[in-house]
N, C-alpha and C. Protein backbone atom coordinates (compact mmCIF):
# COMPACT_ATOMS: atom_id res chain seq x y z
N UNK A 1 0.82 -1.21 0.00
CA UNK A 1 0.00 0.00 0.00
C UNK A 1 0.86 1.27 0.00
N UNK A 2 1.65 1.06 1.01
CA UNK A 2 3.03 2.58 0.98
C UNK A 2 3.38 2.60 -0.51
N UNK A 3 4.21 1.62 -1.15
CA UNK A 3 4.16 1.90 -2.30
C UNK A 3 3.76 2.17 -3.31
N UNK A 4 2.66 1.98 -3.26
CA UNK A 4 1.53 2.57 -4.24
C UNK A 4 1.17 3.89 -3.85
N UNK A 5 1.25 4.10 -3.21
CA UNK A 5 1.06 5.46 -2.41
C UNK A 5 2.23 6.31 -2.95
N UNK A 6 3.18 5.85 -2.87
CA UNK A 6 4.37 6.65 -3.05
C UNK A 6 4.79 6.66 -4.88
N UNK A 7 4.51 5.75 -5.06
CA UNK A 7 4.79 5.83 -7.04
C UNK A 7 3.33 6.18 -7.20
N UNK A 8 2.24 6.53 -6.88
CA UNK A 8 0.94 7.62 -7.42
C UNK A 8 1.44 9.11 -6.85
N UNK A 9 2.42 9.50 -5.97
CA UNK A 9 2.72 10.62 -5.48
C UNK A 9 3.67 11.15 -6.72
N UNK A 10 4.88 9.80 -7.20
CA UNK A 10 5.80 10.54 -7.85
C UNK A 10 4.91 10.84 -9.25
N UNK A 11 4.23 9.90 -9.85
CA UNK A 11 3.40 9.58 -11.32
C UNK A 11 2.94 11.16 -11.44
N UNK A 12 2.67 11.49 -10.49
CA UNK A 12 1.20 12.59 -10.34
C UNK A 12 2.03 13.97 -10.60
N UNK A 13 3.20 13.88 -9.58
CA UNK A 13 4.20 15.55 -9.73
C UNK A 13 4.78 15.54 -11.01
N UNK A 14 5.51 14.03 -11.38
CA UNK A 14 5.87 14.32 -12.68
C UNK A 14 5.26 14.83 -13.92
N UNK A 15 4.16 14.08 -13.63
CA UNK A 15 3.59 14.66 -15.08
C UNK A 15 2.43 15.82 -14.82
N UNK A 16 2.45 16.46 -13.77
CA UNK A 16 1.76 17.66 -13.44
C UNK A 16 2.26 18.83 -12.90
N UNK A 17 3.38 18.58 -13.05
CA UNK A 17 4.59 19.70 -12.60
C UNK A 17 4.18 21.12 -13.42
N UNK A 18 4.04 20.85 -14.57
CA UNK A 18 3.70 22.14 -15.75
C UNK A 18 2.11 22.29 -15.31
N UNK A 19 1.36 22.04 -14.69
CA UNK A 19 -0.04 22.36 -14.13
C UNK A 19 -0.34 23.42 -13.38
N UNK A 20 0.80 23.19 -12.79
CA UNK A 20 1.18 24.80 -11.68
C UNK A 20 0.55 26.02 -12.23
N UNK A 21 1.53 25.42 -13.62
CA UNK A 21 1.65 27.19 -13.70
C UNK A 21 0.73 27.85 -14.33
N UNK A 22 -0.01 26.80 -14.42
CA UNK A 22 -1.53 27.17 -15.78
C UNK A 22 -2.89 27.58 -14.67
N UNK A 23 -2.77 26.61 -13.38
CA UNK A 23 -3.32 26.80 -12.44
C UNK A 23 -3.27 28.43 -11.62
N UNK A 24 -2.25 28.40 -11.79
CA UNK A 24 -1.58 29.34 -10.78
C UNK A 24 -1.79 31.03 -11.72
N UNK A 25 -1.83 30.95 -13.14
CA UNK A 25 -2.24 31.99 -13.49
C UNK A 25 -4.09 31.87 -13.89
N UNK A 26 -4.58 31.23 -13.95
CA UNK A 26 -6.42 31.08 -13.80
C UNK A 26 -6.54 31.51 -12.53
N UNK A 27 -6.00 30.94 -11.36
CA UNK A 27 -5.88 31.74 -9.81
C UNK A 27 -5.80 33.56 -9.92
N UNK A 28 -4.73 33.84 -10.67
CA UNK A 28 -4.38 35.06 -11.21
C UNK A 28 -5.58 35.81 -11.46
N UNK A 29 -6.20 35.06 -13.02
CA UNK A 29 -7.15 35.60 -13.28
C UNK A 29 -8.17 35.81 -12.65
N UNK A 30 -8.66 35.43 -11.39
CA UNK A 30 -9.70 35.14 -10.68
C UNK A 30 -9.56 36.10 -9.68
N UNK A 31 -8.66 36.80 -9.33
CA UNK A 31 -8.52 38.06 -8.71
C UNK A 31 -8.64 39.29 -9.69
N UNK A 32 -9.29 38.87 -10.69
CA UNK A 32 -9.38 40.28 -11.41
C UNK A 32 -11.77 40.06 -11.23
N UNK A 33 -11.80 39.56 -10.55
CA UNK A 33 -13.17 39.51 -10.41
C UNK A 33 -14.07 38.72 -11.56
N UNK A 34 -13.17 38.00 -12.73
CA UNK A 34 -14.22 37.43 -13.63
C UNK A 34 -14.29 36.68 -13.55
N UNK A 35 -13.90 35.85 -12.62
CA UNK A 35 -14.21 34.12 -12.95
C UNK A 35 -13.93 34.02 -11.22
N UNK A 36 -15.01 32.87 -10.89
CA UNK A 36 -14.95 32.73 -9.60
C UNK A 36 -13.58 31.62 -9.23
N UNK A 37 -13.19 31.46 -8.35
CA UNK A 37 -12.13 30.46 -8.08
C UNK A 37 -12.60 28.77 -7.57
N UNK A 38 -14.00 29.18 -7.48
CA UNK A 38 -14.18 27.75 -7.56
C UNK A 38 -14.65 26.61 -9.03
N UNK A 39 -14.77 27.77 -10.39
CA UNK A 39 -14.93 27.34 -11.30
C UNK A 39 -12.90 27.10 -11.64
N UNK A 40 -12.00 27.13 -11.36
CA UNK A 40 -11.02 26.95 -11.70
C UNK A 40 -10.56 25.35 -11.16
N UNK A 41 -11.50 25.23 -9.53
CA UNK A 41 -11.23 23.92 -8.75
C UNK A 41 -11.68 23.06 -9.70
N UNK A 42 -13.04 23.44 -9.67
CA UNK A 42 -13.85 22.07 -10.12
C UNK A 42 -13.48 21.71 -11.79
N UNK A 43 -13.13 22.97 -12.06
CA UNK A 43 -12.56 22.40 -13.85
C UNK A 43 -11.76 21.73 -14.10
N UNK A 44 -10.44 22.20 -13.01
CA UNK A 44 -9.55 20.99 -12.96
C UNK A 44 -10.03 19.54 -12.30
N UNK A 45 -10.88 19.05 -11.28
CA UNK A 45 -11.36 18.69 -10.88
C UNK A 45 -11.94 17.48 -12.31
N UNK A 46 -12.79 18.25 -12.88
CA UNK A 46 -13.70 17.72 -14.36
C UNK A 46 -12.63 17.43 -15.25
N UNK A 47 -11.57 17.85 -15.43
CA UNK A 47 -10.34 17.58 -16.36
C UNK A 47 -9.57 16.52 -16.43
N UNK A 48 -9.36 16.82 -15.21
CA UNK A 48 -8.24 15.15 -14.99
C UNK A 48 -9.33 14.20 -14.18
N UNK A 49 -10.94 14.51 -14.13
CA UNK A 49 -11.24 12.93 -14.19
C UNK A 49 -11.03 12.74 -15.52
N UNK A 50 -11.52 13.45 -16.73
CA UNK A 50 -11.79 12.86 -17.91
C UNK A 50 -10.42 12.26 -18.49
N UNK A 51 -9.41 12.84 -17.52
CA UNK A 51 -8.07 11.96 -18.15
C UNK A 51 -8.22 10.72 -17.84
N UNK A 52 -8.16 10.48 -16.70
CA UNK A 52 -8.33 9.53 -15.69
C UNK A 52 -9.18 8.21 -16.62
N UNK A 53 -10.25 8.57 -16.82
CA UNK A 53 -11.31 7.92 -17.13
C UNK A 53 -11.07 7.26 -18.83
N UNK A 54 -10.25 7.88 -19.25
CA UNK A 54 -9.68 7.78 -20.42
C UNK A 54 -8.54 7.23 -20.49
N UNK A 55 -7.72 7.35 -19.82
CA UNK A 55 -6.74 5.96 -19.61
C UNK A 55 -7.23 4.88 -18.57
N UNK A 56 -8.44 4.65 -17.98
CA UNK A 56 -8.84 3.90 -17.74
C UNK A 56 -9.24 2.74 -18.68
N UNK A 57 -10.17 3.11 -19.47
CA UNK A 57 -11.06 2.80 -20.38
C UNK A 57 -9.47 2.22 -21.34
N UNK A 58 -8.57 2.98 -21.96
CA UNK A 58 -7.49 2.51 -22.59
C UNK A 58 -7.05 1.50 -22.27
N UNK A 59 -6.46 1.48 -20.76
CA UNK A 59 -6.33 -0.20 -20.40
C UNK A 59 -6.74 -1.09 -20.35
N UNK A 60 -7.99 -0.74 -20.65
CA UNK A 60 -9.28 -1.62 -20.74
C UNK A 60 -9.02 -2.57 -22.03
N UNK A 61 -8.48 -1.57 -23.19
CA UNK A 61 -8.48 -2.28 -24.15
C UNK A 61 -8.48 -1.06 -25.72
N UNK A 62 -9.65 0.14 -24.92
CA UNK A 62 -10.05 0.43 -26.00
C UNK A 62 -9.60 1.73 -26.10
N UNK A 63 -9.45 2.36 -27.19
CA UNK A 63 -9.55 3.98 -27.51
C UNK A 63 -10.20 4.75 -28.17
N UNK A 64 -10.80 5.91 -27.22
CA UNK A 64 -10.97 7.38 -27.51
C UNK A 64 -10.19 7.78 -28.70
N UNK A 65 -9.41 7.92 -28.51
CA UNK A 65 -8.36 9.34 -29.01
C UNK A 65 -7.66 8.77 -29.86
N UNK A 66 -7.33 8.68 -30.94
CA UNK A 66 -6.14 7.98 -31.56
C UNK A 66 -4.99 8.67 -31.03
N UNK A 67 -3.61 7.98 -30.57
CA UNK A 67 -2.47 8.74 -29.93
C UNK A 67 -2.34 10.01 -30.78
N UNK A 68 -2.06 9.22 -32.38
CA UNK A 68 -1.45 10.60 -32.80
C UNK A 68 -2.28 11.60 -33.14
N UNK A 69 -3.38 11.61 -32.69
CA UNK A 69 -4.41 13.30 -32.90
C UNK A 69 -4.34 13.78 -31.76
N UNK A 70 -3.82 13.17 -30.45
CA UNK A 70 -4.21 13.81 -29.15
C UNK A 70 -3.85 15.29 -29.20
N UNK A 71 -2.53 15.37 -30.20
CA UNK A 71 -2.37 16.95 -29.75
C UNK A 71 -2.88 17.88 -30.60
N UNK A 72 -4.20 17.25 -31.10
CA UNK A 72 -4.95 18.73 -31.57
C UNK A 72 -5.37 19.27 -30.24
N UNK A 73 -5.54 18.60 -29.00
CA UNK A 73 -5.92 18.94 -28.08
C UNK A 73 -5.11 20.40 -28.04
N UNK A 74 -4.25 20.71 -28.24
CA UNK A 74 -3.57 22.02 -27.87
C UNK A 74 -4.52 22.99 -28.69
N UNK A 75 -5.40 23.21 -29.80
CA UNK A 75 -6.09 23.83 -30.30
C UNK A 75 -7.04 24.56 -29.41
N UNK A 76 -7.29 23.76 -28.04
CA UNK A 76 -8.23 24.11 -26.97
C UNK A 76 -7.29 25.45 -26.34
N UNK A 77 -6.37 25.60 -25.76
CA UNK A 77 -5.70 26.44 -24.84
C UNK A 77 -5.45 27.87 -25.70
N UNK A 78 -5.07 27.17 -27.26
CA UNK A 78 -4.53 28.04 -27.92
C UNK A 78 -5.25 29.01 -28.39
N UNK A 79 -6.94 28.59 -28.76
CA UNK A 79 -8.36 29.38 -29.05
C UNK A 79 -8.47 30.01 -28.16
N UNK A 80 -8.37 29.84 -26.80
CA UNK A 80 -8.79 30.79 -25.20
C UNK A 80 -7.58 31.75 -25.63
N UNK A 81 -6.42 31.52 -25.61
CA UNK A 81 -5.61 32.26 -25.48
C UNK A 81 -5.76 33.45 -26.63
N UNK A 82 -5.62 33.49 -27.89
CA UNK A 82 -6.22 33.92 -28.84
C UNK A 82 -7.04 34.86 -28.46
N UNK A 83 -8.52 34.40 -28.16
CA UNK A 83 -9.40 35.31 -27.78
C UNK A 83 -9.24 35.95 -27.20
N UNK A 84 -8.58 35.80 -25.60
CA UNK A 84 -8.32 36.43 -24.89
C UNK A 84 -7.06 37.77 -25.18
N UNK A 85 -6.05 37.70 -26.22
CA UNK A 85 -5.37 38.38 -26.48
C UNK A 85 -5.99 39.59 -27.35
N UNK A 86 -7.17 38.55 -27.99
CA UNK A 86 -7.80 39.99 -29.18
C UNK A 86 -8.48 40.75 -28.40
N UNK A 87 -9.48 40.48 -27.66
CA UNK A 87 -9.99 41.35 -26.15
C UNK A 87 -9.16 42.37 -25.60
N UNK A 88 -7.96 42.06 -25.04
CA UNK A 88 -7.01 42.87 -24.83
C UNK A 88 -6.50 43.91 -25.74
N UNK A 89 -6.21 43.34 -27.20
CA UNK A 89 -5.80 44.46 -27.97
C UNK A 89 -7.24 45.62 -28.34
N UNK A 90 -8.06 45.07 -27.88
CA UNK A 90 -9.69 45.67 -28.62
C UNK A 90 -9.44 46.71 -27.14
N UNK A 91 -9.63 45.95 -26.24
CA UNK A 91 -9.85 46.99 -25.05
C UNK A 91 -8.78 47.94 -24.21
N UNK A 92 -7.29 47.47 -24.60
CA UNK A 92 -6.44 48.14 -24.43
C UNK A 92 -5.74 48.04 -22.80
N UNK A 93 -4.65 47.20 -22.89
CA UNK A 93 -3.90 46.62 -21.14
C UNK A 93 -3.68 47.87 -20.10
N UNK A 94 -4.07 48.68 -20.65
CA UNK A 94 -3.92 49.93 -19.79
C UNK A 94 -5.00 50.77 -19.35
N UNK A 95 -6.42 49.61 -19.72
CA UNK A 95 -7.75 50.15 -19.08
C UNK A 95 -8.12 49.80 -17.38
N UNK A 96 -7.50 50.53 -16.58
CA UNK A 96 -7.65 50.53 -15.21
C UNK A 96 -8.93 50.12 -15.05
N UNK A 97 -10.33 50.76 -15.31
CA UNK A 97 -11.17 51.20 -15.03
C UNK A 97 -12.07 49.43 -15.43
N UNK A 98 -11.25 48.91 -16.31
CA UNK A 98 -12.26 47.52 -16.70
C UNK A 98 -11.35 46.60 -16.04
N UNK A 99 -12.40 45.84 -14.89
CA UNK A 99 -11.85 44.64 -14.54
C UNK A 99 -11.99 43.31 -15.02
N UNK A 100 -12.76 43.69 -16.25
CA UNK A 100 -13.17 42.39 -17.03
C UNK A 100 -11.49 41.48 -17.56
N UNK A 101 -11.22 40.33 -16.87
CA UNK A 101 -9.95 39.95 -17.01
C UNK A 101 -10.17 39.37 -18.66
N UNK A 102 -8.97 39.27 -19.23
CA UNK A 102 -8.74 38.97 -20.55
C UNK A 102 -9.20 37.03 -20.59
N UNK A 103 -9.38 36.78 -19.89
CA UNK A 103 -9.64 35.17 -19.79
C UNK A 103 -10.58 35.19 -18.92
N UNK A 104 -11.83 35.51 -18.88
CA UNK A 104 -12.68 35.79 -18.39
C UNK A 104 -13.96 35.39 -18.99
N UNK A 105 -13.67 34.54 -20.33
CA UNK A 105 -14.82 33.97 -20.99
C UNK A 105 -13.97 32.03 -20.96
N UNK A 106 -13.74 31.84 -20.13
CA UNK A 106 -12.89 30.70 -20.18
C UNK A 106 -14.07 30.08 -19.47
N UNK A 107 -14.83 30.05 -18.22
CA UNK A 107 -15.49 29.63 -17.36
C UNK A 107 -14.68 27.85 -17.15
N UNK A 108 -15.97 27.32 -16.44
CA UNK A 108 -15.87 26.09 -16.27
C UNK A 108 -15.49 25.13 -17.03
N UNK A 109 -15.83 24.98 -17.85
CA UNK A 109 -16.16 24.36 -19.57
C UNK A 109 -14.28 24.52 -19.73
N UNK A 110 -14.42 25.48 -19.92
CA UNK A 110 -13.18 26.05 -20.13
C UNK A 110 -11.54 25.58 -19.84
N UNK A 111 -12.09 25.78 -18.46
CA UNK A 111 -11.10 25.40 -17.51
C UNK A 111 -10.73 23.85 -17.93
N UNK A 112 -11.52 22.78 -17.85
CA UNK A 112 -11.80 21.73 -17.61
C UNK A 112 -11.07 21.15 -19.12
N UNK A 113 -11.67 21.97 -20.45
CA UNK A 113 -10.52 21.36 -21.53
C UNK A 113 -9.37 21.86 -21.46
N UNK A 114 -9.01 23.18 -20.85
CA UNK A 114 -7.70 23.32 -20.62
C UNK A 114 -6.41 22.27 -19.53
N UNK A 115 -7.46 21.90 -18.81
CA UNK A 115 -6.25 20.80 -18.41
C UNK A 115 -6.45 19.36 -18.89
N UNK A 116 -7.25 18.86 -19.83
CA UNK A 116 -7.28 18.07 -20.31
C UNK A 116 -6.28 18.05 -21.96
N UNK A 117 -6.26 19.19 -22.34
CA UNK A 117 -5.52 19.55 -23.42
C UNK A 117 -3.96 19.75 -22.86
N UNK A 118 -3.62 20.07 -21.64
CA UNK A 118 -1.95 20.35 -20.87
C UNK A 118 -1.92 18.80 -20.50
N UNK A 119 -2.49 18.11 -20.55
CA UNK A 119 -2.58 16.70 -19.63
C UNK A 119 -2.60 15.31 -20.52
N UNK A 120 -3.13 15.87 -21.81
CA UNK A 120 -3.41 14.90 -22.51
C UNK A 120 -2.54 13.45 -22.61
N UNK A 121 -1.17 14.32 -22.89
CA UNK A 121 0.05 12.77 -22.92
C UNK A 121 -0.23 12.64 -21.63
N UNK A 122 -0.04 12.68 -20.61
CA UNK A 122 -0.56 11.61 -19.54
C UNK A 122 -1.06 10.53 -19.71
N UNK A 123 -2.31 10.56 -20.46
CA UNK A 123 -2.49 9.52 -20.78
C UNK A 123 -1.65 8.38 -21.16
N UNK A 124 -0.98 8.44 -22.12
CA UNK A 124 0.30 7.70 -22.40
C UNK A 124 1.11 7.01 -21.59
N UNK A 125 0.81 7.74 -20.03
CA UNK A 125 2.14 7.18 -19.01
C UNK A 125 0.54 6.45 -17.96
N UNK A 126 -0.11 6.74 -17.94
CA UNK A 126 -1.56 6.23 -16.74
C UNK A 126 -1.82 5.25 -17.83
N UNK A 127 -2.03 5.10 -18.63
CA UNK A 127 -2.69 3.80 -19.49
C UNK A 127 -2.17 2.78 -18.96
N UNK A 128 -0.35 2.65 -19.44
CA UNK A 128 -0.13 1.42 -19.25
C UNK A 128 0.21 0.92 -17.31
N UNK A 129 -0.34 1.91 -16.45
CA UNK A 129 0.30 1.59 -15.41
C UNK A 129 -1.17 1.17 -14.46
N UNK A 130 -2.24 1.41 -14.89
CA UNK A 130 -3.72 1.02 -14.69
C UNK A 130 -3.82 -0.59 -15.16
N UNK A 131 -3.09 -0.44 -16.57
CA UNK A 131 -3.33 -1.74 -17.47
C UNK A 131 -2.62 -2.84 -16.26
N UNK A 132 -1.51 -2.40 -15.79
CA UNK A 132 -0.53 -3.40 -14.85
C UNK A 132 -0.40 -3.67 -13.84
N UNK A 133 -1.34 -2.96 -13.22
CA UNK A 133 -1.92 -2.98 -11.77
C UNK A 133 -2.96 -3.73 -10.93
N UNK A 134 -2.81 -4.24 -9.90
CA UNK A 134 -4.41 -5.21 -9.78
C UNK A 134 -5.21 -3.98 -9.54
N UNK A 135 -6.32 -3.77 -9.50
CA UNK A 135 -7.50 -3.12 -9.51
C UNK A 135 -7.39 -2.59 -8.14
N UNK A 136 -7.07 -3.23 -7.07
CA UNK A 136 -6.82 -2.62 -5.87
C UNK A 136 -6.28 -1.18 -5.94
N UNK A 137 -4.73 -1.71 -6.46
CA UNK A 137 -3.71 -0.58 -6.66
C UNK A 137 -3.93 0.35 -7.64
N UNK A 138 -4.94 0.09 -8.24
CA UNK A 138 -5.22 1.61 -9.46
C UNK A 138 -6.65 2.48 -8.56
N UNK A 139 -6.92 1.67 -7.89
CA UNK A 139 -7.89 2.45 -7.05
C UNK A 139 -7.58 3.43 -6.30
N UNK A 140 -6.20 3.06 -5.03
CA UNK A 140 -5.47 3.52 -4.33
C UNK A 140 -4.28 4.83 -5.26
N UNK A 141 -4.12 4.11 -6.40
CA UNK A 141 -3.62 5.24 -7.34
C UNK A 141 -4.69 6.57 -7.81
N UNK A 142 -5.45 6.27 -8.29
CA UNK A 142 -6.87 7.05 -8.25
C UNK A 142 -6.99 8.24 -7.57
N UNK A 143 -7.27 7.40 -6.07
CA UNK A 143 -7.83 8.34 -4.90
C UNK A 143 -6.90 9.13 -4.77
N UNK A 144 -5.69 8.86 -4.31
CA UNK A 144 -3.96 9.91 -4.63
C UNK A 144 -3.83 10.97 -5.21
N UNK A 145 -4.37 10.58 -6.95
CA UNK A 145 -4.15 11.91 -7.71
C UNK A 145 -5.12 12.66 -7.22
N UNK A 146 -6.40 12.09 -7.12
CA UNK A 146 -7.32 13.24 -6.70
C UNK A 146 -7.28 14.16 -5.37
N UNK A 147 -6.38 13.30 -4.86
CA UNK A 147 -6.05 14.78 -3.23
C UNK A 147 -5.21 15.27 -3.70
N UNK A 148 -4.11 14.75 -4.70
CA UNK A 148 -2.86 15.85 -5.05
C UNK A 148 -3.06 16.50 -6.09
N UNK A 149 -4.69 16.68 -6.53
CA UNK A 149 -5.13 17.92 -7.26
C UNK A 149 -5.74 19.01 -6.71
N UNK A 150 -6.02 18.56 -5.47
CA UNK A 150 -6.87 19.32 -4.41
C UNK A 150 -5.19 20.06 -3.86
N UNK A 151 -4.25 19.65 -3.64
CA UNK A 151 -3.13 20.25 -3.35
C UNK A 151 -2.06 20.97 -4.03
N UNK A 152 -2.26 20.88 -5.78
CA UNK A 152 -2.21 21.75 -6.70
C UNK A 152 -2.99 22.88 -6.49
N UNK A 153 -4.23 22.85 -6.41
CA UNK A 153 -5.15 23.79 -6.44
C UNK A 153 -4.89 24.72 -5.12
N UNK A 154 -4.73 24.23 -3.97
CA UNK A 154 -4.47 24.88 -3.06
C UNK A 154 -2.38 25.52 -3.06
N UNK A 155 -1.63 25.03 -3.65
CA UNK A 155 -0.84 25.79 -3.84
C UNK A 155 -0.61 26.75 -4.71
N UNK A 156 -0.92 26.39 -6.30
CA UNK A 156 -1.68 27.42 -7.25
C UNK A 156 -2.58 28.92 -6.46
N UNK A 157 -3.17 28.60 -6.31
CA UNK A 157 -4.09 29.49 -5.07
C UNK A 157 -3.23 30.52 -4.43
N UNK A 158 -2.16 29.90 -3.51
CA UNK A 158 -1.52 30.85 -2.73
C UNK A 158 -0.34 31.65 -3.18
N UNK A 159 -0.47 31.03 -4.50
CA UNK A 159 0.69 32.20 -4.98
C UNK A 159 -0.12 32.89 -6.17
N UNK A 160 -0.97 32.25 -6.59
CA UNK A 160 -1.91 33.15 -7.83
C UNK A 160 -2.60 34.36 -7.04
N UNK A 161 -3.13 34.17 -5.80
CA UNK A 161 -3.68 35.27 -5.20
C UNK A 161 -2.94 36.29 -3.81
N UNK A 162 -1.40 35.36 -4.53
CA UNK A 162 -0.59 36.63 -3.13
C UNK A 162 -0.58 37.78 -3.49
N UNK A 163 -0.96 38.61 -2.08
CA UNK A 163 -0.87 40.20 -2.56
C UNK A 163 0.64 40.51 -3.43
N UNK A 164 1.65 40.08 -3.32
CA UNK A 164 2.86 40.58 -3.31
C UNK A 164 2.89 40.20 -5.41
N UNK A 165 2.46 38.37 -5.16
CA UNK A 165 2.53 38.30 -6.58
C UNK A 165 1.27 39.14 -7.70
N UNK A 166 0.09 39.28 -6.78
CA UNK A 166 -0.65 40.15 -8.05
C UNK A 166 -0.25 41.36 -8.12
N UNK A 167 0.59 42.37 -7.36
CA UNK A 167 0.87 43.62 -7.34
C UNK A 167 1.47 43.90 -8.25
N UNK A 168 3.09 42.55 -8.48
CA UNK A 168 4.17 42.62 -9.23
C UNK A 168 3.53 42.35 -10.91
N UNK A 169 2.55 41.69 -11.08
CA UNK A 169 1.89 40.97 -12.10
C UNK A 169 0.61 41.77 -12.85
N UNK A 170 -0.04 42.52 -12.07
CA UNK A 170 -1.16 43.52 -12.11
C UNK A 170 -0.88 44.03 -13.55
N UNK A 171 0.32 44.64 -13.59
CA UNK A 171 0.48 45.47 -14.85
C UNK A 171 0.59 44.52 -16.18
N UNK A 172 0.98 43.64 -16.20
CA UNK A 172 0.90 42.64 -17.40
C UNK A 172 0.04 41.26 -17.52
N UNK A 173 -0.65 41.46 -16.29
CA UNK A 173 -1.86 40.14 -16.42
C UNK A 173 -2.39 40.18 -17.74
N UNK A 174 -2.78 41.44 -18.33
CA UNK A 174 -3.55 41.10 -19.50
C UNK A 174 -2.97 40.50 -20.51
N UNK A 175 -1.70 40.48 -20.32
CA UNK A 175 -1.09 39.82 -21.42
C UNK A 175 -0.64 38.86 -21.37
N UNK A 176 -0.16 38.37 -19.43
CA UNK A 176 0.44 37.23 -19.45
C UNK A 176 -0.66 36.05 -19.57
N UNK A 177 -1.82 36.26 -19.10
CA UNK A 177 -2.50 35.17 -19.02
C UNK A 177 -2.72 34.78 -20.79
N UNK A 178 -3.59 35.51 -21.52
CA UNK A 178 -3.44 34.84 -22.85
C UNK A 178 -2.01 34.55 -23.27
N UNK A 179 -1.10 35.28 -23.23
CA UNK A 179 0.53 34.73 -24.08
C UNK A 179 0.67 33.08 -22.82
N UNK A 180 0.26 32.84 -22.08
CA UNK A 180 0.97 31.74 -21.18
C UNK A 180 -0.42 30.26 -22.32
N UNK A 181 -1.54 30.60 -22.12
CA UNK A 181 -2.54 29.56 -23.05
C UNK A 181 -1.60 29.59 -24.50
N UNK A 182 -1.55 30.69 -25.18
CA UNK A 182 -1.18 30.63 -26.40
C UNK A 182 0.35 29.51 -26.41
N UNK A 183 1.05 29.95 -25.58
CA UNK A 183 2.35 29.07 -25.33
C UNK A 183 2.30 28.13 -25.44
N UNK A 184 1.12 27.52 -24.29
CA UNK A 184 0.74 26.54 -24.28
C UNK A 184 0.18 25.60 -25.18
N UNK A 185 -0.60 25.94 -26.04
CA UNK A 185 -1.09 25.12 -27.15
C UNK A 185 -0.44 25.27 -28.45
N UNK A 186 0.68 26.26 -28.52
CA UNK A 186 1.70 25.88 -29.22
C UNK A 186 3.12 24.76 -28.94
N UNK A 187 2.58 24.66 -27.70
CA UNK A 187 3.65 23.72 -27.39
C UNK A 187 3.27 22.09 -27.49
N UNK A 188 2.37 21.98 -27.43
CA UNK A 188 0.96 20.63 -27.70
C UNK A 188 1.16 20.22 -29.00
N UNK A 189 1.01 21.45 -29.67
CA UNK A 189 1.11 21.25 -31.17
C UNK A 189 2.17 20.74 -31.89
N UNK A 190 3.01 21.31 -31.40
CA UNK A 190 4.12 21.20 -31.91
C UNK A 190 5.18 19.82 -31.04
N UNK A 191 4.90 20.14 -29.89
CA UNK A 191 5.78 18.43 -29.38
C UNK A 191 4.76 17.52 -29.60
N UNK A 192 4.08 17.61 -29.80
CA UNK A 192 2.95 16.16 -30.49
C UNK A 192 3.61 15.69 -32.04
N UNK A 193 4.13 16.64 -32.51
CA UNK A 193 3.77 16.81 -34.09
C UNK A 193 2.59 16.21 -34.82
N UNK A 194 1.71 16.60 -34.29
CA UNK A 194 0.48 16.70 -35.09
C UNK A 194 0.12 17.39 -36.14
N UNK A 195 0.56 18.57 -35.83
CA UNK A 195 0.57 19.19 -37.70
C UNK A 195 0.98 18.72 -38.98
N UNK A 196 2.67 18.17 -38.73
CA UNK A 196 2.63 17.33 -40.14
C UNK A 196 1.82 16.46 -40.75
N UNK A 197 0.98 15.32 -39.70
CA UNK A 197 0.06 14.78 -40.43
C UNK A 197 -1.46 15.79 -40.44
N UNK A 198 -1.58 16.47 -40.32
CA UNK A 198 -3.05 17.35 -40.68
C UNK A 198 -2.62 17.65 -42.06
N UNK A 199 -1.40 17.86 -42.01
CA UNK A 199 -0.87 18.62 -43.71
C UNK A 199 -0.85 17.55 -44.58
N UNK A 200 -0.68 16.20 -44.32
CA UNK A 200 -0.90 15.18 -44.84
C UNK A 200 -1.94 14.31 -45.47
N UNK A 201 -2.73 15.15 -45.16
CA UNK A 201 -4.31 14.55 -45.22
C UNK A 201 -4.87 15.56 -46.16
N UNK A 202 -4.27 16.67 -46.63
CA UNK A 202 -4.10 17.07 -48.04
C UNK A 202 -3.03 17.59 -49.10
């Protein structure tokens, strides 16, 4: 049981290490008054079950996703981000007076494909370790990730909403939060290489 405990602790940081920081600026955003902070919990929350549930189902036998399309998934982060940048250039990063945050049409929904789109290869590493496990130990693996998302969320939290870090950050939120999505789903895109075969298909 310790050990299972302890390789679902390491499984979980490794491949959620880059979660932080996606977390940690939606936290950001959520001190600008547009999005509540509990639509950021529960999205992640809704996200990595649907990972979860999807490399479940994989070990099972079967697939969702064909591997190599997973990273259109980056198309998700990269559209929020997008939008959110044209908002900004429409309304201008130096409008004090509007607290409407630039990622502020992300909601729940939102949230929820965004860490399913940062998370996606996960799958890749939870498939085969569900597949190899007695059922006990993927249970006990399970329950794990789900408190050490509850402990993402709560560290995300305390630095997305420190006075010290939104003070320093205030002046370029509008930009960092869309340029950090846009990053992001250029980076999906491109370490997947999924584009060459889209280009392939005409």
């Amino acid at each position: 049981m310790i050990g299972t405990v302890a390789a679902a602790i390491g499984l979980f940081a490794a491949t959620n290490i880059d979660d932080i920081v996606v977390l940690t600026v939606l936290f950001l955003a959520s001190t600008r008054g547009s999005m509540p902070a509990w639509k950021v919990v529960v999205g992640q929350y809704l996200g990595f079950a649907t990972l979860v549930v999807i490399s479940v189902i994989a070990a099972a036998g079967l697939t969702i996703i064909p591997d190599q399309w997973v990273g259109l998934l980056g198309l998700i982060p990269l559209g929020i981000g997008v939008v959110g940048l044209i908002r900004t250039l429409r309304r201008g990063a130096d409008d004090d007076d509007d607290n409407e945050s630039s990622i502020s049409a992300v909601g729940l929904v939102g949230v929820a494909g965004i860490t399913i789109a940062n998370g996606a290869d996960n799958i890749s590493l939870y498939t085969p370790v569900f597949r190899t496990s007695p059922v006990a130990d993927t249970v006990v693996t399970i329950i794990v990730f789900f408190l050490l998302v509850a402990v993402w969320c709560l560290v995300a939290r305390s630095v997305g909403t420190n006075k010290t870090v939104t003070e320093m950050l205030e002046k370029v939120e509008h930009w960092l939060v869309p340029a950090v999505f846009i990053g992001l789903g250029l980076f999906i895109l491109i370490e997947s290489s999924v584009l060459p075969r889209v280009f392939q298909l005409f």
